[in-house]
C-alpha atoms as a PDB file:
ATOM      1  CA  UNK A   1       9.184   1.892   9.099  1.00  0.00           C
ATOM      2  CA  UNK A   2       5.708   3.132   9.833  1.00  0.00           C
ATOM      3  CA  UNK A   3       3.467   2.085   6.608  1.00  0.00           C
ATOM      4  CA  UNK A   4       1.913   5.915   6.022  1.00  0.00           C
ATOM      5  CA  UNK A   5       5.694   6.608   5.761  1.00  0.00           C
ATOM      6  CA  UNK A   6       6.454   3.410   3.194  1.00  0.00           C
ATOM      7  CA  UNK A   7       3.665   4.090   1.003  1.00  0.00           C
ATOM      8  CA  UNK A   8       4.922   7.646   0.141  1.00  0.00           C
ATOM      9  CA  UNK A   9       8.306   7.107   0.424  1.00  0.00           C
ATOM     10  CA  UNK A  10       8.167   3.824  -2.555  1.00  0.00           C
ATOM     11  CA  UNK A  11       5.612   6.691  -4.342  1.00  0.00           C
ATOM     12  CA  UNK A  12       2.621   4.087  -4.238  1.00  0.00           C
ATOM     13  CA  UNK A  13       0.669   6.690  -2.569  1.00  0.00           C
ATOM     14  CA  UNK A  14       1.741  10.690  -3.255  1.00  0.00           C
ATOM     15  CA  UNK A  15       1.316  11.929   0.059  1.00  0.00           C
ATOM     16  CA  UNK A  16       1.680  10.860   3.517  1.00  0.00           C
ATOM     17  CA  UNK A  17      -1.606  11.951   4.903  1.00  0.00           C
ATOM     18  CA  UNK A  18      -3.265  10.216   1.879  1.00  0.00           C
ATOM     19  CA  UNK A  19      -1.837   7.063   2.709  1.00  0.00           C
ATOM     20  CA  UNK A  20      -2.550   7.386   6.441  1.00  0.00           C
ATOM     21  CA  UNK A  21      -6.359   8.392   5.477  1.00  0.00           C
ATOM     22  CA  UNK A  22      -6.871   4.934   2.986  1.00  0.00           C
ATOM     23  CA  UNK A  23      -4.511   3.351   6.240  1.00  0.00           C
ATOM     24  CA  UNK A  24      -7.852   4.428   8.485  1.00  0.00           C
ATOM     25  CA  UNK A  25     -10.458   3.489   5.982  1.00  0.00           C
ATOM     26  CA  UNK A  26      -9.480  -0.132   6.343  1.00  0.00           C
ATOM     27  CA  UNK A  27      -8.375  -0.412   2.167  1.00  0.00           C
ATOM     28  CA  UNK A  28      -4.444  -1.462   3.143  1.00  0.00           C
ATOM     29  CA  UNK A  29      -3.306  -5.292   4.492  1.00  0.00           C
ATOM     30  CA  UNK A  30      -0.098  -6.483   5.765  1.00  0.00           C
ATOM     31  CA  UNK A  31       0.319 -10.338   4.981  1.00  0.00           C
ATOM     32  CA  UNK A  32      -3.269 -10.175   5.082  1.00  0.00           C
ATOM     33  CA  UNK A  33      -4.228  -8.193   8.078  1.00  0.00           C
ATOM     34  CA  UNK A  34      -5.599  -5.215   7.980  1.00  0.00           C
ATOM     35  CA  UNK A  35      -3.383  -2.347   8.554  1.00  0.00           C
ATOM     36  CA  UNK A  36      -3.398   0.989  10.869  1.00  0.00           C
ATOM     37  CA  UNK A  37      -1.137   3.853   9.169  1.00  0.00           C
ATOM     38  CA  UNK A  38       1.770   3.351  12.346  1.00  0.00           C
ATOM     39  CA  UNK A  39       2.106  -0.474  11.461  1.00  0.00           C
ATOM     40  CA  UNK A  40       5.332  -1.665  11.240  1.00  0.00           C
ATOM     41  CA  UNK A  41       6.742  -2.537   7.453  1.00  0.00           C
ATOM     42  CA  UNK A  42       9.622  -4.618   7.070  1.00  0.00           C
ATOM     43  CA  UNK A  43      11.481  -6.305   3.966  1.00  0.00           C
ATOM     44  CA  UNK A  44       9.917  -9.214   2.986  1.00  0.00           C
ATOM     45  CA  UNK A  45       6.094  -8.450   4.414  1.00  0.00           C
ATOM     46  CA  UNK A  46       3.380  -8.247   1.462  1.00  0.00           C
ATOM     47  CA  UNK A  47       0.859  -5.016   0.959  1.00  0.00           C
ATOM     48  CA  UNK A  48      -2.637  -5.211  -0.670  1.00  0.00           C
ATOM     49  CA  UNK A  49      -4.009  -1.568  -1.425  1.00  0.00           C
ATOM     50  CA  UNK A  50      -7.309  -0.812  -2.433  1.00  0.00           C
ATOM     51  CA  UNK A  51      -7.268   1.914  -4.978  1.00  0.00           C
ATOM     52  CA  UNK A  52     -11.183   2.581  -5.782  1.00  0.00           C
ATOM     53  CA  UNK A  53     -11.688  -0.667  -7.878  1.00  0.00           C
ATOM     54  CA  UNK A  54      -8.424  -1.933  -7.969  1.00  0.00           C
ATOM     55  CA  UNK A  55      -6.394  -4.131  -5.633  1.00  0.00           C
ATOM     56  CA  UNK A  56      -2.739  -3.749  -5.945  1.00  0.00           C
ATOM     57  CA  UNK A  57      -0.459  -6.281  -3.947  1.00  0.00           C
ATOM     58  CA  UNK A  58       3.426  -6.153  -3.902  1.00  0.00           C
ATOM     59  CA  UNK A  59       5.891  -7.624  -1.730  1.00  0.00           C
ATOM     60  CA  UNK A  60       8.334  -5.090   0.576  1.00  0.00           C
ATOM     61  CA  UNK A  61      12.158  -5.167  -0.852  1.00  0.00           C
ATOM     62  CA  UNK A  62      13.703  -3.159   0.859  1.00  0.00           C
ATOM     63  CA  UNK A  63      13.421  -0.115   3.639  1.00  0.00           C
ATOM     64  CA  UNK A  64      15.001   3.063   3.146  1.00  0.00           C
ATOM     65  CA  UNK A  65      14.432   6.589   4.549  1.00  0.00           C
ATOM     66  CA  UNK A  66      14.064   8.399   1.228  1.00  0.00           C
ATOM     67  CA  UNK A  67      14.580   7.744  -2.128  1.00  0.00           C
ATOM     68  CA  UNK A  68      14.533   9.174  -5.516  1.00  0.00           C
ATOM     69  CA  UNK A  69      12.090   8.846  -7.862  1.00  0.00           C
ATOM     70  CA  UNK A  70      13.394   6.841  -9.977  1.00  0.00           C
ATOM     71  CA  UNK A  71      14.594   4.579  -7.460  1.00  0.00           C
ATOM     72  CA  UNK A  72      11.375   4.170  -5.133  1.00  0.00           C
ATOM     73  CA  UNK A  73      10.165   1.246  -7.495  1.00  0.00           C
ATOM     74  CA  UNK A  74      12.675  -0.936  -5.930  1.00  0.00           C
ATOM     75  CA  UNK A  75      11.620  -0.472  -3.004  1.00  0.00           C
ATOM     76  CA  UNK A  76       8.689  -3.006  -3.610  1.00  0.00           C
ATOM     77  CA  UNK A  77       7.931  -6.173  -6.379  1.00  0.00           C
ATOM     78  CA  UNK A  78       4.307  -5.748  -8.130  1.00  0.00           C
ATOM     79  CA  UNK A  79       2.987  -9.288  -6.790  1.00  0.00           C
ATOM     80  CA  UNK A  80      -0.596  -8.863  -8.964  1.00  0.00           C
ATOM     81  CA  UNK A  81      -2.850  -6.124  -9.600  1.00  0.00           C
ATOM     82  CA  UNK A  82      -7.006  -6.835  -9.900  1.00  0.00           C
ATOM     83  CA  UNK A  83     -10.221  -5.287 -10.606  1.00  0.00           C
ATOM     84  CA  UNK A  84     -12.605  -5.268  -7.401  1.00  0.00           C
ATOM     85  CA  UNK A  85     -15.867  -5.989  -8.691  1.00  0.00           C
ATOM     86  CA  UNK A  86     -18.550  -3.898  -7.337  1.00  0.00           C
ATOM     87  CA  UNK A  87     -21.073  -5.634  -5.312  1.00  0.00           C
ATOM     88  CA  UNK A  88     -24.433  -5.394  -6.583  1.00  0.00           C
ATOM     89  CA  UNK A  89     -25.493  -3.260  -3.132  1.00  0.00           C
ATOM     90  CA  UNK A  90     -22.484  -0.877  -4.322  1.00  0.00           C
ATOM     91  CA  UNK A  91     -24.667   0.446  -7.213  1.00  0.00           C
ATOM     92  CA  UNK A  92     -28.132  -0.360  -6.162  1.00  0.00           C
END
């Protein structure tokens, strides 16, 4: 499955074009390369997002075409969750 379509599929991005925008920006890894919104996701692979100052990273479960809401959160296994601390250029 494409990753754009993953992320808002499992719901850890709302919309599609949102998660192929952050894709672009560089802020989303796959096993710790940096992904392109039509990389390939499969079960098992492990996702870093960048959310502003946070860095999420959760292992892949399982693919499916849709899902419900309440259902999309098996779809992936919160691995850690940080704070990004600003560099000092960030604010200067």
């Amino acid at each position: 499955m494409r990753l754009d379509k993953f992320l808002k599929v499992s719901r850890l991005i709302k919309r599609r074009t949102v998660a192929k925008d952050v894709s672009e920006q560089g802020r989303v890894w796959i096993n710790d390369r940096e992904a392109k919104a039509s990389s390939t996701v499969k079960a098992g692979d492990e996702l870093k997002i960048q959310y502003g100052q946070k860095i999420v990273t959760v292992r892949v479960e399982r693919i499916v075409e849709t899902t419900k809401k309440d259902e999309a959160s098996g779809m992936y296994t919160l691995l850690k969750e940080e704070s990004r601390q600003p560099d000092k250029m960030d604010w200067q």
